[in-house]
Protein backbone atom coordinates (compact mmCIF):
# COMPACT_ATOMS: atom_id res chain seq x y z
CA UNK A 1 9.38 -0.03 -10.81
CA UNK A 2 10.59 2.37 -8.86
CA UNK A 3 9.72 3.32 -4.68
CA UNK A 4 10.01 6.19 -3.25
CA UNK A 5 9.48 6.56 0.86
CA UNK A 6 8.91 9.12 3.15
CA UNK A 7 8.87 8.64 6.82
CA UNK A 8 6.06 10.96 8.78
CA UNK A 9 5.91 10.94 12.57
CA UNK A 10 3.25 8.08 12.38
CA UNK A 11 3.06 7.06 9.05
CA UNK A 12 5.08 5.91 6.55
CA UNK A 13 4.34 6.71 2.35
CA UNK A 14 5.22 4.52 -0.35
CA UNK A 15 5.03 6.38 -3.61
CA UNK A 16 5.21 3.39 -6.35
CA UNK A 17 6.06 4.41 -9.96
CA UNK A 18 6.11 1.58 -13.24
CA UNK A 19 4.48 -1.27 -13.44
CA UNK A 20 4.34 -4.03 -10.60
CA UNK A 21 4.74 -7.86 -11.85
CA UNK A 22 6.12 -10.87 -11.02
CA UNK A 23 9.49 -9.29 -11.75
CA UNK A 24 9.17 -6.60 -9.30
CA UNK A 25 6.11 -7.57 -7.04
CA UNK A 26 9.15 -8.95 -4.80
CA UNK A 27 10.83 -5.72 -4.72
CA UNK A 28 7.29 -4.12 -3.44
CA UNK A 29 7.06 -6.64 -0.83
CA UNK A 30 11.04 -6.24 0.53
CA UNK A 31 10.28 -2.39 1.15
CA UNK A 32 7.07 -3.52 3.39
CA UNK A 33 8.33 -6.30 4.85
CA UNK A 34 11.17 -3.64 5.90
CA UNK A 35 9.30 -1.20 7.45
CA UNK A 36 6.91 -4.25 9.45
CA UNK A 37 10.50 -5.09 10.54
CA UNK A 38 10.69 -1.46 12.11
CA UNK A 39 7.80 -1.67 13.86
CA UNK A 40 6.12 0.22 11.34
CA UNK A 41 2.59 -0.94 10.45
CA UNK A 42 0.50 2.18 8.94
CA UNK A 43 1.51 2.86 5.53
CA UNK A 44 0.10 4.64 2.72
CA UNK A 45 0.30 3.39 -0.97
CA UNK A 46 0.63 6.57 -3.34
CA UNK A 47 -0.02 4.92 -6.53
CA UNK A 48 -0.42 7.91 -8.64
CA UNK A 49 2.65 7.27 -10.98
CA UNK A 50 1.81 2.93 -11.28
CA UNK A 51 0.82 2.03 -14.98
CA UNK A 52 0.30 -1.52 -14.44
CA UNK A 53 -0.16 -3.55 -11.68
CA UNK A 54 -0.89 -7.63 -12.13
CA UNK A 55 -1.96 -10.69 -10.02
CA UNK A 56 1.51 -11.02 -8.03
CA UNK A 57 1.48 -7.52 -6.97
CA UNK A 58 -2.14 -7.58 -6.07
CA UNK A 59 -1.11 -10.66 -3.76
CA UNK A 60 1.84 -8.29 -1.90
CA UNK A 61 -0.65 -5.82 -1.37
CA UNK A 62 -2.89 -7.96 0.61
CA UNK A 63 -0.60 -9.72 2.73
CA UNK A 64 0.76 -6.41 3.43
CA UNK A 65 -3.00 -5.66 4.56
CA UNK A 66 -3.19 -8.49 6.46
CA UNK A 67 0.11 -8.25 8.58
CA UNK A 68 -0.56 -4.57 9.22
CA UNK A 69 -3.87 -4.82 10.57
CA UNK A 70 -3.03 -8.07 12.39
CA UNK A 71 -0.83 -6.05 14.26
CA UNK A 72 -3.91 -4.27 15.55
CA UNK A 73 -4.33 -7.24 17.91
CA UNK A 74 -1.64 -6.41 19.82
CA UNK A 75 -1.75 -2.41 19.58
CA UNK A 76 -4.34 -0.12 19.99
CA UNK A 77 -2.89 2.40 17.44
CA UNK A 78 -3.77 0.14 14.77
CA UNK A 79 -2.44 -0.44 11.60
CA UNK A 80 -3.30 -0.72 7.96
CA UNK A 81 -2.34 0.21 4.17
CA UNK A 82 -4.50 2.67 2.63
CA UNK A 83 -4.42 3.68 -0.75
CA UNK A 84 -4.03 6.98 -2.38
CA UNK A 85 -4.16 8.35 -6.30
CA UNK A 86 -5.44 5.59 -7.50
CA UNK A 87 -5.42 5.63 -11.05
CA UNK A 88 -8.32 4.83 -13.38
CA UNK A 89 -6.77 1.94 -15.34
CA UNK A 90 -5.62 0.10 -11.96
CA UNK A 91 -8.87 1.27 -10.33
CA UNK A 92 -10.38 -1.28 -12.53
CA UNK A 93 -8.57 -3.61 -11.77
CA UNK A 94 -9.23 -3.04 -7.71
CA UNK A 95 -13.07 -3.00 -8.67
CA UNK A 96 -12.80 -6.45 -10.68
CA UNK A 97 -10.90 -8.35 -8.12
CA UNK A 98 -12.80 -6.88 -5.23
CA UNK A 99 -9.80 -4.62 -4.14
CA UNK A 100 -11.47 -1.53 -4.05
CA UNK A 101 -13.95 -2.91 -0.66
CA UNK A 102 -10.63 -4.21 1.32
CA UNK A 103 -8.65 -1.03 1.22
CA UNK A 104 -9.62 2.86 2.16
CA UNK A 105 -9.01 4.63 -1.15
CA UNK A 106 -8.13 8.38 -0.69
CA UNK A 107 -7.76 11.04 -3.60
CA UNK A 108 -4.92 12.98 -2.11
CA UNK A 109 -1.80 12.10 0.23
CA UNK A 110 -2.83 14.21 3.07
CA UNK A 111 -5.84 12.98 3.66
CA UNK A 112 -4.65 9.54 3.24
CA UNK A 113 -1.48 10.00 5.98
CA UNK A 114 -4.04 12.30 7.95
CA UNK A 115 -6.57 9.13 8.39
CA UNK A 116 -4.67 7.44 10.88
């Protein structure tokens, strides 16, 4: 698995490429838990390039959800992960583990970054 990151003025974007499992759900969850460290709580999830994604990973990406909008209680900017490209094959998986209700799914980057 690879990550990519690009810092906007509000935003940050993750772009994750490979495959997400137990082996490198922990690597996933060190480049969030980084930017929470910053102060940075409203992050986009380009997953565009991600062939595989399985239960561990789909466990980092909701207690990244939850400590990003749990910040919201104490800022009125808000935060949150939102979701863009999501690919077919993992968009299956979202839909059969109830994923694809918890998390705003976009179809392009811009959007996505432009929704907060």
């Amino acid at each position: 698995m690879e990550i990519a990151h690009r810092r906007f003025n509000r935003v940050d974007l993750l772009s994750v490429t490979g495959r997400v499992d137990a082996t490198t759900a922990p690597q996933l969850k060190q480049a969030l838990d980084d930017l929470f460290a910053e102060g940075r709580h409203r992050i986009v999830l380009d997953l565009a390039e991600l062939d595989y994604i399985s239960s561990p990973g789909l466990r980092v990406l909701i207690e990244a959800r939850k400590r990003a909008r749990d910040w919201n209680v104490t800022d009125l900017q808000g935060g949150d992960i939102r979701i863009a490209h999501l690919p077919p094959r993992i968009k299956e998986v979202f839909d059969l583990t109830g994923f694809t209700a918890l998390f705003e799914m976009y179809s392009d980057t811009v959007d996505a970054v432009g929704s907060f």
